[in-house]
C-alpha atoms as a PDB file:
ATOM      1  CA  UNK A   1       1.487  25.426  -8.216  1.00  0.00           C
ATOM      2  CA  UNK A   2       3.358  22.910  -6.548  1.00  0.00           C
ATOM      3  CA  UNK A   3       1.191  20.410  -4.853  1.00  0.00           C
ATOM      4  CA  UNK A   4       2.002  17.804  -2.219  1.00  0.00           C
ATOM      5  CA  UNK A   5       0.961  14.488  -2.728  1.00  0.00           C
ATOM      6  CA  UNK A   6       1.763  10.961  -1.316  1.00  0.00           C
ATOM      7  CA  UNK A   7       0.931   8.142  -3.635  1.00  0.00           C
ATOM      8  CA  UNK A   8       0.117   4.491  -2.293  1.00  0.00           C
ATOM      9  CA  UNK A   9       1.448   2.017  -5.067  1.00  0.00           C
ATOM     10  CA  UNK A  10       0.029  -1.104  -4.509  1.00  0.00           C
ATOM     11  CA  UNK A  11       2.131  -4.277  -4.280  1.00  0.00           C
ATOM     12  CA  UNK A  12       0.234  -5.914  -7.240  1.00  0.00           C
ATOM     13  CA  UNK A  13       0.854  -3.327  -9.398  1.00  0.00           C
ATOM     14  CA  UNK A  14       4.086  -4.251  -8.541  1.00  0.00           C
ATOM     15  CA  UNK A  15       3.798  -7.888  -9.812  1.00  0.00           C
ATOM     16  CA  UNK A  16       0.326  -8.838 -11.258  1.00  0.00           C
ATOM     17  CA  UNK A  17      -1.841 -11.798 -10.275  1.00  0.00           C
ATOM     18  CA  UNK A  18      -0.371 -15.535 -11.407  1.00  0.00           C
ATOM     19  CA  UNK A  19       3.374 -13.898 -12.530  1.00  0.00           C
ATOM     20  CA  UNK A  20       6.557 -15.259 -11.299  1.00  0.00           C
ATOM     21  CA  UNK A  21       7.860 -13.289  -8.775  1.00  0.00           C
ATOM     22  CA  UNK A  22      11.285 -13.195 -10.551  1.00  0.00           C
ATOM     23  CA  UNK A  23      12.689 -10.003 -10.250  1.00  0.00           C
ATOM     24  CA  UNK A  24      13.382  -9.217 -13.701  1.00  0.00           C
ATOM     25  CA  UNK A  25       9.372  -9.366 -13.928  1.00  0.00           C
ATOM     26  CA  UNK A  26       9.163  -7.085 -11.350  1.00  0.00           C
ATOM     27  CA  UNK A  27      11.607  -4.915 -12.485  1.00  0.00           C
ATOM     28  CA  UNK A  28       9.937  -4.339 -15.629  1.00  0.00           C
ATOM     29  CA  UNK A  29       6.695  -2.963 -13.675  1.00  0.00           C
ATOM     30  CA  UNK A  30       8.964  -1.163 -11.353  1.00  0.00           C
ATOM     31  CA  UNK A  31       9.994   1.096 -14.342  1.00  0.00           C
ATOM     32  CA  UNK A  32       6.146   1.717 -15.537  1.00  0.00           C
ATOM     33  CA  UNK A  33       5.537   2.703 -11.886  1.00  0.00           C
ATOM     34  CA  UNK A  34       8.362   5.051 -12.717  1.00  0.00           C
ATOM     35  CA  UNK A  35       7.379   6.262 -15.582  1.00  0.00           C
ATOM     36  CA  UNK A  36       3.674   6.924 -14.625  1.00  0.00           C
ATOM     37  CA  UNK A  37       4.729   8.972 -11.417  1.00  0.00           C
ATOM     38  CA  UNK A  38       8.172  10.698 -12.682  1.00  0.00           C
ATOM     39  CA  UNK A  39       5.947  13.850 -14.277  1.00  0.00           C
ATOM     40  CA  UNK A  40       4.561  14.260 -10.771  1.00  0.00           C
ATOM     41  CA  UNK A  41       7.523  13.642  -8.736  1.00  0.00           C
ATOM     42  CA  UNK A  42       8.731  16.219 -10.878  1.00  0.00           C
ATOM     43  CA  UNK A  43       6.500  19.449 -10.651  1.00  0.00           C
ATOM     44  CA  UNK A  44       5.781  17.962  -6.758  1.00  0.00           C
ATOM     45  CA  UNK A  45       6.298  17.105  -3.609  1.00  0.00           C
ATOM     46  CA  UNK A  46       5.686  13.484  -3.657  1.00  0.00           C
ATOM     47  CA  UNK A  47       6.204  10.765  -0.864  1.00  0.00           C
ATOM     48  CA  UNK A  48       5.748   7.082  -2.011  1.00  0.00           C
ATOM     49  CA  UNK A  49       4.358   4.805  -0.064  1.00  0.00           C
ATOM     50  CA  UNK A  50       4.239   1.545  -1.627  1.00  0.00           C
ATOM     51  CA  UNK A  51       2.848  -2.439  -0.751  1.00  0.00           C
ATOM     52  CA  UNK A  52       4.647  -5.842  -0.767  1.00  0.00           C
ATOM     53  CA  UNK A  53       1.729  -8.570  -0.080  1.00  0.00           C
ATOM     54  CA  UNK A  54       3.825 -10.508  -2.640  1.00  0.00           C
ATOM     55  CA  UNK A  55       7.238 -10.254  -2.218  1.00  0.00           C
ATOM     56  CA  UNK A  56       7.276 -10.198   1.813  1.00  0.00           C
ATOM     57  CA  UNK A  57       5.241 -13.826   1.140  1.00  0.00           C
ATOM     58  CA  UNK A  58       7.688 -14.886  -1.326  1.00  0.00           C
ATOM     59  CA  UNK A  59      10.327 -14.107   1.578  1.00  0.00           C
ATOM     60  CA  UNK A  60       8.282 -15.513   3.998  1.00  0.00           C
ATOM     61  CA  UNK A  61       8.020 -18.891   2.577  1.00  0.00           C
ATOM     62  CA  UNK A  62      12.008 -19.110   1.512  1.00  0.00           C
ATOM     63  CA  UNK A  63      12.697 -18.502   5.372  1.00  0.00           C
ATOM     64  CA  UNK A  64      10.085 -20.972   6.088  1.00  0.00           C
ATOM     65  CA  UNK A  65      11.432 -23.587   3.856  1.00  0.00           C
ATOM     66  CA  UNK A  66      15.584 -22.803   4.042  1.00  0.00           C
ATOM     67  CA  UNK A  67      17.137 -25.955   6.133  1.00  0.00           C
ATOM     68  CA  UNK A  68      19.934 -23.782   7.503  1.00  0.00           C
ATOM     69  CA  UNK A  69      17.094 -21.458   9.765  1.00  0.00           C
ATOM     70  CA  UNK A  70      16.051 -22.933  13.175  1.00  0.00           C
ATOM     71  CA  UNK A  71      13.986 -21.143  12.497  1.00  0.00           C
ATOM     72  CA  UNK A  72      12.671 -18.312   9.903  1.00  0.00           C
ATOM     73  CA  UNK A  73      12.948 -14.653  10.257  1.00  0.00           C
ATOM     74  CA  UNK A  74       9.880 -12.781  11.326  1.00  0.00           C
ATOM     75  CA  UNK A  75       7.372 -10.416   9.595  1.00  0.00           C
ATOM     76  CA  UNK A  76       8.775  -7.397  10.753  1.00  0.00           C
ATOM     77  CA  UNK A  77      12.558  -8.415   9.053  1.00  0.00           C
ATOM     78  CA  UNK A  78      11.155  -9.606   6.342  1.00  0.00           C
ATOM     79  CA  UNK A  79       9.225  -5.918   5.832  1.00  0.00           C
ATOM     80  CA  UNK A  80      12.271  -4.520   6.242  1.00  0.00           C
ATOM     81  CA  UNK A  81      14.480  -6.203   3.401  1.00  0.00           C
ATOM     82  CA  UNK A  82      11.184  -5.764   0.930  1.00  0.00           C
ATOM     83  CA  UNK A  83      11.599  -1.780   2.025  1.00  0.00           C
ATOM     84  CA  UNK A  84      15.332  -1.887   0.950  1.00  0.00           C
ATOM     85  CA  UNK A  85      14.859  -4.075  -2.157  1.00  0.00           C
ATOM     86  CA  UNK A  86      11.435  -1.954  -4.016  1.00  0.00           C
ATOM     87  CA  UNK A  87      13.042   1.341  -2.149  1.00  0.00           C
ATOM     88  CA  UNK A  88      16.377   0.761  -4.375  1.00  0.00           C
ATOM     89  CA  UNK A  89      14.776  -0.709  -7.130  1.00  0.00           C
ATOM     90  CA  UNK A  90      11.898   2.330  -7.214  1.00  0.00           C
ATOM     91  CA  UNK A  91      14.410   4.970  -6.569  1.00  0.00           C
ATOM     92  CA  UNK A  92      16.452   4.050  -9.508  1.00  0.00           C
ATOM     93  CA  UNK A  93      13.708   3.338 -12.091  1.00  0.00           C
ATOM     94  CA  UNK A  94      12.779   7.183 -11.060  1.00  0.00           C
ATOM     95  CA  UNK A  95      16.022   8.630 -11.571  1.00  0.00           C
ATOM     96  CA  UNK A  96      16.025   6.690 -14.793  1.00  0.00           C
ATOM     97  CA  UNK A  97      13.293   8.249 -15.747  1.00  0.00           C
ATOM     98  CA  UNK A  98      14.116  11.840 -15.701  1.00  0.00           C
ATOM     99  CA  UNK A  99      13.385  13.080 -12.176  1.00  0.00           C
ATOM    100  CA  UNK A 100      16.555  14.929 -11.545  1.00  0.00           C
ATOM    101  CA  UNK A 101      15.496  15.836  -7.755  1.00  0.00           C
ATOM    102  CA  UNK A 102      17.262  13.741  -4.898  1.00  0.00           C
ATOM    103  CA  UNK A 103      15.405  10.704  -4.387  1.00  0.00           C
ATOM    104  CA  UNK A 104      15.550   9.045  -0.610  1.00  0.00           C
ATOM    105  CA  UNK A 105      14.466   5.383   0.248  1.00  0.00           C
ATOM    106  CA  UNK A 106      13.736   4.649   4.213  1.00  0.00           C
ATOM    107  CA  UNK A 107      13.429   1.800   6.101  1.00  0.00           C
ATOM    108  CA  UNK A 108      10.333   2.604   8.020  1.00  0.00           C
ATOM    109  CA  UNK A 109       9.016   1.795  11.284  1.00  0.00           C
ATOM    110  CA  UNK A 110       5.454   1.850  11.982  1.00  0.00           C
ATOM    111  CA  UNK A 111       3.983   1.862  15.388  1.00  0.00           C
ATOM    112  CA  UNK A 112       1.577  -0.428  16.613  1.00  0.00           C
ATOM    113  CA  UNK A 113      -0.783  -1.638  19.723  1.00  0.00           C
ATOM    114  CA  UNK A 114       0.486  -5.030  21.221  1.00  0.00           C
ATOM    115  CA  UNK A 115      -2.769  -5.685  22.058  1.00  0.00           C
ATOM    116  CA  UNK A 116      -4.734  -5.008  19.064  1.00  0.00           C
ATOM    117  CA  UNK A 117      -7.916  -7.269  18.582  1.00  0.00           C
ATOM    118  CA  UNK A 118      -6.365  -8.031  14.646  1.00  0.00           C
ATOM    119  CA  UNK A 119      -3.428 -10.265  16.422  1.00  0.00           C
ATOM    120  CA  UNK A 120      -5.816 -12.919  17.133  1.00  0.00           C
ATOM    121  CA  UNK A 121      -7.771 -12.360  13.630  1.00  0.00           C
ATOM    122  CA  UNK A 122      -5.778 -12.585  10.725  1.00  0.00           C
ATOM    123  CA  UNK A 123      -6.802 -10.417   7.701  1.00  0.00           C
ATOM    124  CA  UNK A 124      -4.085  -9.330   5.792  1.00  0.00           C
ATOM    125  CA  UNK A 125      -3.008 -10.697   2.078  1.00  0.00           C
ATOM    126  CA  UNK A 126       0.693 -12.064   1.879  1.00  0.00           C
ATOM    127  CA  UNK A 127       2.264 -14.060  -1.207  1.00  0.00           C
ATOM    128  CA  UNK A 128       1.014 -16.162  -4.192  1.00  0.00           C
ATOM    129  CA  UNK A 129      -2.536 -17.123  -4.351  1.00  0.00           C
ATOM    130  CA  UNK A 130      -3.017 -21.562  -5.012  1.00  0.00           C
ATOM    131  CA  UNK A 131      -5.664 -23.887  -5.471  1.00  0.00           C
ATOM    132  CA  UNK A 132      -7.589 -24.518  -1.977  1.00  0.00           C
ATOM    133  CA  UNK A 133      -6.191 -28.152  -1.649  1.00  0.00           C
ATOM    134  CA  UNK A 134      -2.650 -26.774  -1.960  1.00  0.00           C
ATOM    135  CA  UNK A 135      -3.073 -24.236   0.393  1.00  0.00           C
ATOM    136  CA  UNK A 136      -4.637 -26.152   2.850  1.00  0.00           C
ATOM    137  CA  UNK A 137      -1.158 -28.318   2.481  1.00  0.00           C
ATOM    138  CA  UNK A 138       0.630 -25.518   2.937  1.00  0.00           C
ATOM    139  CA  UNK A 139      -1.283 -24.203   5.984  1.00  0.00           C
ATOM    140  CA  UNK A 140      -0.520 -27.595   7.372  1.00  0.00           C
ATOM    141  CA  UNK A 141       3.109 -27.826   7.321  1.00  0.00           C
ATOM    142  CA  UNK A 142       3.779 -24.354   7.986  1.00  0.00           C
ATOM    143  CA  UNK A 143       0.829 -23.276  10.208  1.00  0.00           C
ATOM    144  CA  UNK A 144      -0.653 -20.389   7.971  1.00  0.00           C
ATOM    145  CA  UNK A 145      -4.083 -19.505   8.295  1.00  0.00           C
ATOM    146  CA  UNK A 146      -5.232 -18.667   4.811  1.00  0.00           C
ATOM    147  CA  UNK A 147      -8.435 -17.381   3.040  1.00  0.00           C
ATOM    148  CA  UNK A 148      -9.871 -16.795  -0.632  1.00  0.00           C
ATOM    149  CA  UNK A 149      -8.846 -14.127  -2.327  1.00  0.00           C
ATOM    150  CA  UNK A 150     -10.725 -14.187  -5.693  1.00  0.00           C
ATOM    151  CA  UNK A 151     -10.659 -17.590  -7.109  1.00  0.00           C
ATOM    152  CA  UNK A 152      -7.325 -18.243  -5.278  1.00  0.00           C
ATOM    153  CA  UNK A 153      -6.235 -18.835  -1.637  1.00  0.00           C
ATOM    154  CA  UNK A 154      -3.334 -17.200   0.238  1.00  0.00           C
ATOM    155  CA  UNK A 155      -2.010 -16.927   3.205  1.00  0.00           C
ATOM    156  CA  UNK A 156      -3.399 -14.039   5.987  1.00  0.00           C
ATOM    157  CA  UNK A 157      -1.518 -12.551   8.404  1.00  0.00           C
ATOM    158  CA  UNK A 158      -2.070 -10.140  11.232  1.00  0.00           C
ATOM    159  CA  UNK A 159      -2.728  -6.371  10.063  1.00  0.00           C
ATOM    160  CA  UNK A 160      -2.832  -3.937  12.975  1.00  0.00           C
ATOM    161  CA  UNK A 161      -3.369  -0.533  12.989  1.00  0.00           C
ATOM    162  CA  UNK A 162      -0.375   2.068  12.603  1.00  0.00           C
ATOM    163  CA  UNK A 163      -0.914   4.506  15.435  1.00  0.00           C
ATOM    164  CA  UNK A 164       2.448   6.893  14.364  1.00  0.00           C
ATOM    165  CA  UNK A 165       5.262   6.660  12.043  1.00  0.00           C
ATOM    166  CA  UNK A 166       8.756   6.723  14.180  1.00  0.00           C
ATOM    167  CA  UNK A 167      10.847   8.132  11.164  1.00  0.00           C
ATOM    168  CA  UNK A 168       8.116  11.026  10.911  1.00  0.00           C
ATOM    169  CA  UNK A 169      10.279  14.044  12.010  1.00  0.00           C
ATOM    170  CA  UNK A 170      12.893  12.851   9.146  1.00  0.00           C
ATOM    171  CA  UNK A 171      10.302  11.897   6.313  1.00  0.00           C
ATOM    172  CA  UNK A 172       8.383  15.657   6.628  1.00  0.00           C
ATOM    173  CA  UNK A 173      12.353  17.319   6.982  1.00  0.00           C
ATOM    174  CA  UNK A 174      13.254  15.733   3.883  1.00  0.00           C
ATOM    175  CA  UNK A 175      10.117  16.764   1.969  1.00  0.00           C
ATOM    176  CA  UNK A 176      10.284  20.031   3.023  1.00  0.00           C
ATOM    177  CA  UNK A 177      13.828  20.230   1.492  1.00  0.00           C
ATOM    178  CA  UNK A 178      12.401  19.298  -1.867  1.00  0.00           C
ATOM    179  CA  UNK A 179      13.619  15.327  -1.799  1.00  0.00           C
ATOM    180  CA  UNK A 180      11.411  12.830  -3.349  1.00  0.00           C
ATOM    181  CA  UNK A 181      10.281  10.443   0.092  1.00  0.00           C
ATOM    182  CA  UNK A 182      10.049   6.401  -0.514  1.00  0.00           C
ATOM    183  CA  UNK A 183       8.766   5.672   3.150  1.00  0.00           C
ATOM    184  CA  UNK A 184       6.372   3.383   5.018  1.00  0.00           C
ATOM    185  CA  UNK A 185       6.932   0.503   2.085  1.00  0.00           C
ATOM    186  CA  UNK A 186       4.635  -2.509   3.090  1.00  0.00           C
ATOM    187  CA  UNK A 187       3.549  -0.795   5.689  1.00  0.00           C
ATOM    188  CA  UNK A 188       6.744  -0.104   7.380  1.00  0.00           C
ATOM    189  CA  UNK A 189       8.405  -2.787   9.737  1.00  0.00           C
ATOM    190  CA  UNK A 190       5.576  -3.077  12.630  1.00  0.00           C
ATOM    191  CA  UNK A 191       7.218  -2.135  15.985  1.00  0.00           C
ATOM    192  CA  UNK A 192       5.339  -2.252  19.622  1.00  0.00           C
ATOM    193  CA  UNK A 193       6.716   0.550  22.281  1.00  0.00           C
ATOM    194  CA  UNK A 194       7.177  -0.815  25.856  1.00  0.00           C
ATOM    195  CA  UNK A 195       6.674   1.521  28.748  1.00  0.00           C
ATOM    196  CA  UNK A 196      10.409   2.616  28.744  1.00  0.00           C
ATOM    197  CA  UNK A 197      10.163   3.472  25.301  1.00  0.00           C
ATOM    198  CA  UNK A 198      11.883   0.576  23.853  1.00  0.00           C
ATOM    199  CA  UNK A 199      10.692  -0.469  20.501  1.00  0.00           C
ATOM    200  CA  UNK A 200      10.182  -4.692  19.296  1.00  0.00           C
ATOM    201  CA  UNK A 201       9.206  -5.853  16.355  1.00  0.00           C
ATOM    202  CA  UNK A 202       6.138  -7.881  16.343  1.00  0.00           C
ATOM    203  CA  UNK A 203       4.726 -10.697  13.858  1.00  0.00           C
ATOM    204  CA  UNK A 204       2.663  -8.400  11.211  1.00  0.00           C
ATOM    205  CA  UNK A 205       2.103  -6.776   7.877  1.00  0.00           C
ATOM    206  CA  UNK A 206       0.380  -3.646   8.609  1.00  0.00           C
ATOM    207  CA  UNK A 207      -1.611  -1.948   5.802  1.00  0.00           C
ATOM    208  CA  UNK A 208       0.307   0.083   3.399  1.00  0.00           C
ATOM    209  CA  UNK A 209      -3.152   1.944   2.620  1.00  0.00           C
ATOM    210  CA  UNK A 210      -3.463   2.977   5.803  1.00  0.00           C
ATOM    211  CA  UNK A 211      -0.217   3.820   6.874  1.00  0.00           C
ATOM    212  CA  UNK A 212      -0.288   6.261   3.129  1.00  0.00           C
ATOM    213  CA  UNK A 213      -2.926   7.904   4.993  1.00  0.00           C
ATOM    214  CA  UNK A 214      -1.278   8.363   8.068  1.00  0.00           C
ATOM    215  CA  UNK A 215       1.620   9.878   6.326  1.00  0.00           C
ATOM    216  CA  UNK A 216      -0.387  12.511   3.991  1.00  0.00           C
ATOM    217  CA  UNK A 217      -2.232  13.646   6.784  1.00  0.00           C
ATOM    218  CA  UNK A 218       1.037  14.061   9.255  1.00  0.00           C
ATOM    219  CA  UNK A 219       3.061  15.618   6.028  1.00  0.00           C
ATOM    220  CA  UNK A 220       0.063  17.769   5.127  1.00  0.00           C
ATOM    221  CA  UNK A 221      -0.225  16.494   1.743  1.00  0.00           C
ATOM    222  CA  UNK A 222      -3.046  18.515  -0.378  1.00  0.00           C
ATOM    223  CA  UNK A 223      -3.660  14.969  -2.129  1.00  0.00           C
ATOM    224  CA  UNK A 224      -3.598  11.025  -1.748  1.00  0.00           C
ATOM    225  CA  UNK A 225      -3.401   8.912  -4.825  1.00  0.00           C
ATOM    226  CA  UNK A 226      -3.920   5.257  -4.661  1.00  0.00           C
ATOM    227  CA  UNK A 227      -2.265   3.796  -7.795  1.00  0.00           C
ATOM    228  CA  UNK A 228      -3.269  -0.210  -8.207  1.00  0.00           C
ATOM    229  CA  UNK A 229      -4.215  -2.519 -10.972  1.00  0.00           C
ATOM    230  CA  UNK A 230      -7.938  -1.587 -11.622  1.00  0.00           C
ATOM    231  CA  UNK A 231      -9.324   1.630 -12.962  1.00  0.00           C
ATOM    232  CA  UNK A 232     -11.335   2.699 -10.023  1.00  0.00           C
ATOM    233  CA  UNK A 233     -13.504   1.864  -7.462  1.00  0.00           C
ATOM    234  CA  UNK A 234     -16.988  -0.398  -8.530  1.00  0.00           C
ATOM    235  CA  UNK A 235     -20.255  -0.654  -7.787  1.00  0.00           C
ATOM    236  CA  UNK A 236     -22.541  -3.816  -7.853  1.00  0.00           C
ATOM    237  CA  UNK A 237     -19.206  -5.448  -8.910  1.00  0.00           C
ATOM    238  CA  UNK A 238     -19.497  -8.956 -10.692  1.00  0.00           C
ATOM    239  CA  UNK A 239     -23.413  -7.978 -11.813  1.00  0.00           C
ATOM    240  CA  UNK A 240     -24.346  -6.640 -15.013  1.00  0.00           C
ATOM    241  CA  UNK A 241     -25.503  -3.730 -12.753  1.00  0.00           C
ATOM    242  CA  UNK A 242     -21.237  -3.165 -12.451  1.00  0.00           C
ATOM    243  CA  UNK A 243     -20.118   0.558 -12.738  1.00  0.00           C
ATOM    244  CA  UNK A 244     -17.502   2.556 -12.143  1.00  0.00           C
ATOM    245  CA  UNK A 245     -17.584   6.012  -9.787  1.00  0.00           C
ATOM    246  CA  UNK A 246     -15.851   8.462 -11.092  1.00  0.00           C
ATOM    247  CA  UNK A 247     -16.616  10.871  -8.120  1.00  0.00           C
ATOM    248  CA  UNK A 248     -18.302  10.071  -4.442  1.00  0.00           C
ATOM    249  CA  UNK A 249     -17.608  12.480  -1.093  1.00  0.00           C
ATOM    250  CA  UNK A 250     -17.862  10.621   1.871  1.00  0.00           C
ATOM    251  CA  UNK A 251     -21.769  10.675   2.805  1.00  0.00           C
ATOM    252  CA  UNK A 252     -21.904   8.399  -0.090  1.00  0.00           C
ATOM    253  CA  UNK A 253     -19.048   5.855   0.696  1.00  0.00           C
ATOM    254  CA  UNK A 254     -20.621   5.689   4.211  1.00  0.00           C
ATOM    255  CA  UNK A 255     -23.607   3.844   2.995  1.00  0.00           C
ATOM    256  CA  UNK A 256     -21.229   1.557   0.197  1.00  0.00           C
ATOM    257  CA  UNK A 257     -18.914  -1.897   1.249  1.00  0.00           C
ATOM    258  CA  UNK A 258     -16.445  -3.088  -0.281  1.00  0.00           C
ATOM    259  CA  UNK A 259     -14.100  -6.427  -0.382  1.00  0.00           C
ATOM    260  CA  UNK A 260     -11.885  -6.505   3.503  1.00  0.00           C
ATOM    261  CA  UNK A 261      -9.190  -8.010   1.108  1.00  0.00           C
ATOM    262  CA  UNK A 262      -8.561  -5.654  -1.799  1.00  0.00           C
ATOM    263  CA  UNK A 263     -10.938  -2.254  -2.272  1.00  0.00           C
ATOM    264  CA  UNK A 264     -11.770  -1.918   1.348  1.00  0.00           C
ATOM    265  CA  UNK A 265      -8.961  -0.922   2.993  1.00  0.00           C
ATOM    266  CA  UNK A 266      -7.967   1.389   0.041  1.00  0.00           C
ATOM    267  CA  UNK A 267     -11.248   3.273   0.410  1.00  0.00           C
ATOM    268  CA  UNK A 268     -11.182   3.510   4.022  1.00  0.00           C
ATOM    269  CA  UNK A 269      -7.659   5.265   3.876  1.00  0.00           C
ATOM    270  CA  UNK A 270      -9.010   7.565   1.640  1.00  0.00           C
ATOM    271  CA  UNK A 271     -11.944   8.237   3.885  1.00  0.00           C
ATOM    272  CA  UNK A 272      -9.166   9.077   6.791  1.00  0.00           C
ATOM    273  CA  UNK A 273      -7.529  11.339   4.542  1.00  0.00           C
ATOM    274  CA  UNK A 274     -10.337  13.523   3.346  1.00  0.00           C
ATOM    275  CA  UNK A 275     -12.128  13.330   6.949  1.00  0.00           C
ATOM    276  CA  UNK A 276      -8.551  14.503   8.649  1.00  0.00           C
ATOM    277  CA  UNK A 277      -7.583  17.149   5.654  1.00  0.00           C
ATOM    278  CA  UNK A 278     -10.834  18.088   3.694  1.00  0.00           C
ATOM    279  CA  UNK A 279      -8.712  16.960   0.523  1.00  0.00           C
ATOM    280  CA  UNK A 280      -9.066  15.114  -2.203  1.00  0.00           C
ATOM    281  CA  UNK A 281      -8.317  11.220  -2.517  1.00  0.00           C
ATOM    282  CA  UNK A 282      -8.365   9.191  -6.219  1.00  0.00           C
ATOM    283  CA  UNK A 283      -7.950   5.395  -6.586  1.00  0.00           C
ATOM    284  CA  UNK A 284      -7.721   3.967  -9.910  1.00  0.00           C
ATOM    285  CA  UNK A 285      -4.963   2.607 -12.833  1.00  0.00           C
ATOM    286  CA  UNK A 286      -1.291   2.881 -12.244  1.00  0.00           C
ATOM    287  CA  UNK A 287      -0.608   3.612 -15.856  1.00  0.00           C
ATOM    288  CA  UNK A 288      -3.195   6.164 -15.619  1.00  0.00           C
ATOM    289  CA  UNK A 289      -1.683   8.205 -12.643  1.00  0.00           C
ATOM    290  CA  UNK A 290      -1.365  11.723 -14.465  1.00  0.00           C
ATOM    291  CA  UNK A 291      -4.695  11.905 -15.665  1.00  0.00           C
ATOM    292  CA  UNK A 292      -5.986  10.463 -12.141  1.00  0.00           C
ATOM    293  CA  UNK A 293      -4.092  13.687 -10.360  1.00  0.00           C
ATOM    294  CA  UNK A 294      -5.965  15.558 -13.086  1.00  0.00           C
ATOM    295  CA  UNK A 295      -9.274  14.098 -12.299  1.00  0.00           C
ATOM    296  CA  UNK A 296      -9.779  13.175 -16.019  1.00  0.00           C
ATOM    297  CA  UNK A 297      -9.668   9.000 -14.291  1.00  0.00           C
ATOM    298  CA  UNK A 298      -9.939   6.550 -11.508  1.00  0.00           C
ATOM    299  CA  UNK A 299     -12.436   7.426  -8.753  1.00  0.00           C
ATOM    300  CA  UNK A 300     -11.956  10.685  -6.965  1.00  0.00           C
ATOM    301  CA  UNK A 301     -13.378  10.724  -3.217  1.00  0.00           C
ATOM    302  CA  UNK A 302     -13.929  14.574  -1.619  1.00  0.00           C
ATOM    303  CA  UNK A 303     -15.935  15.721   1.365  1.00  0.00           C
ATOM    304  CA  UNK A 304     -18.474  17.035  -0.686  1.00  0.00           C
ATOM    305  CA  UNK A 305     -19.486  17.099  -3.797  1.00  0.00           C
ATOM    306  CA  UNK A 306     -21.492  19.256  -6.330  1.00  0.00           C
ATOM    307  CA  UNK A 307     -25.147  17.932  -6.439  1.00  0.00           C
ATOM    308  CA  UNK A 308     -25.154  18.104 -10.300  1.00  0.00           C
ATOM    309  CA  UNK A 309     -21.913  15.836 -10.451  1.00  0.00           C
ATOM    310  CA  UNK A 310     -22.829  12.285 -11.734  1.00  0.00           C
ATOM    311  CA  UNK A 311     -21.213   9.693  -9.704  1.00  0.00           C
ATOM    312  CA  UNK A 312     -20.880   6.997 -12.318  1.00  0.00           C
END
């Protein structure tokens, strides 16, 4: 039976912690990305939805830093060219992988609230991560407001939240025609809506999580798969109490917190997507996305679960 499913592919999975952002590196996970979802992409309907915390930093900072800007380009440009660049780059590693199904990349723009409290409260990851003295330099002379992530420090930006999609009509036509969907990459470009209608870009990264959710609940997608660079979701991380949950339904995640920077946003788009659809959402391995659609790994979070399930 074919199944729809849209699969968040984190930006880290992309390029792992402490590499070079050179894009032969990042080429070479593109193509296990590929590799992992190609037997999905084709038996299903799949729509990808993947990050760029590093690469839209690694932009960032070149505009920042290039003498012939007066001055650099904003967040919302610079979510556009990572779009085109992992868009091309992801649907090519898939074709080269066997799926013989069209395969469209879109520049996506994602609606957002002017207003939103998160303008004034930075939260989002972008870029490398440095020691704390060098970021603190580099918060200096380029006016970043940064924050640990880990044993590192990177710079934050603002991370509202996507209210609607504005390519949606064209992303569910194209699905519905059998075509394999790259859409909403980082996030998609954040746009504001003025009371003609207009649409702006505004200075952002919205959550790519979150806007996956969006997405498989608009497309009606029977399943959300958030493919990183850890095997599932923890408890009592760090502790020798540390497990992993192999199954939890959503009673259970309401009484469990997790990191704002890394696991928390990817369980709280999964907890949109089963509250809004009643299906299933998995987090866990990128290399291990078959057996994760299979439930065989990674974390699987339903509505409900069987009492007699162990969680862990």
């Amino acid at each position: 039976m074919t199944v729809r499913i849209v699969i968040a592919l984190g930006g880290n999975a992309l390029l792992a912690r402490g590499e070079s952002p050179d894009a032969g590196i990042q080429l070479k996970h593109v193509r296990v990305a590929a590799e992992a979802i190609a037997p999905l992409a084709a038996s299903h309907d799949v729509l990808i939805c993947h990050g760029n915390g590093p690469q839209v930093g690694l932009l960032a900072l070149e505009s920042e830093t290039d003498p012939a800007l007066n001055c650099p380009y904003p967040l919302d440009d610079l979510v556009a060219q990572t779009q085109g660049m992992i868009g091309y780059w992801l649907a090519q590693a898939l074709r080269n992988a066997g799926v013989g199904k069209p395969i469209v990349a879109m520049v996506t723009q994602t609606l957002v609230d002017s207003a939103d409290p998160a303008f004034s409260a930075p939260t989002k990851f972008v870029g490398p991560g440095y020691p704390r003295e060098r970021a603190r330099e580099l918060a200096d002379v380029h006016g970043w407001t940064i924050a640990a992530d880990g044993g590192r420090w990177r710079r934050v930006v603002a991370s509202p939240e996507p209210h609607r999609i504005i390519e949606q009509h064209s992303i569910t036509a194209l699905l519905d025609s059998g075509i394999v969907v790259i859409a909403g990459g980082g996030g998609g470009a954040p746009v504001a809506e003025d009371t003609a209608g207009a649409l702006r870009g505004v200075e952002a990264v919205v959550d790519k999580d979150y806007v996956a959710a969006l997405l498989g609940i608009a497309v009606g997608a029977q399943r959300l798969m958030v493919l990183t660079d850890v095997a599932g979701v923890m408890i009592n991380y760090g502790t020798p109490q540390s497990a992993q949950l192999t199954e939890v339904d959503l009673h259970e995640l309401a009484n469990m917190q997790f990191p704002a920077g890394s696991m928390g946003p990817k369980t709280e788009a999964c907890r949109r997507f089963v509250s809004a659809t009643g299906k299933p959402a998995t987090i866990g391995a990128l290399d291990d996305a078959p057996a994760l659609f299979a439930g065989t790994a990674g974390t699987t979070i339903r509505l409900r679960r069987e009492p007699s399930r162990n969680r862990n």
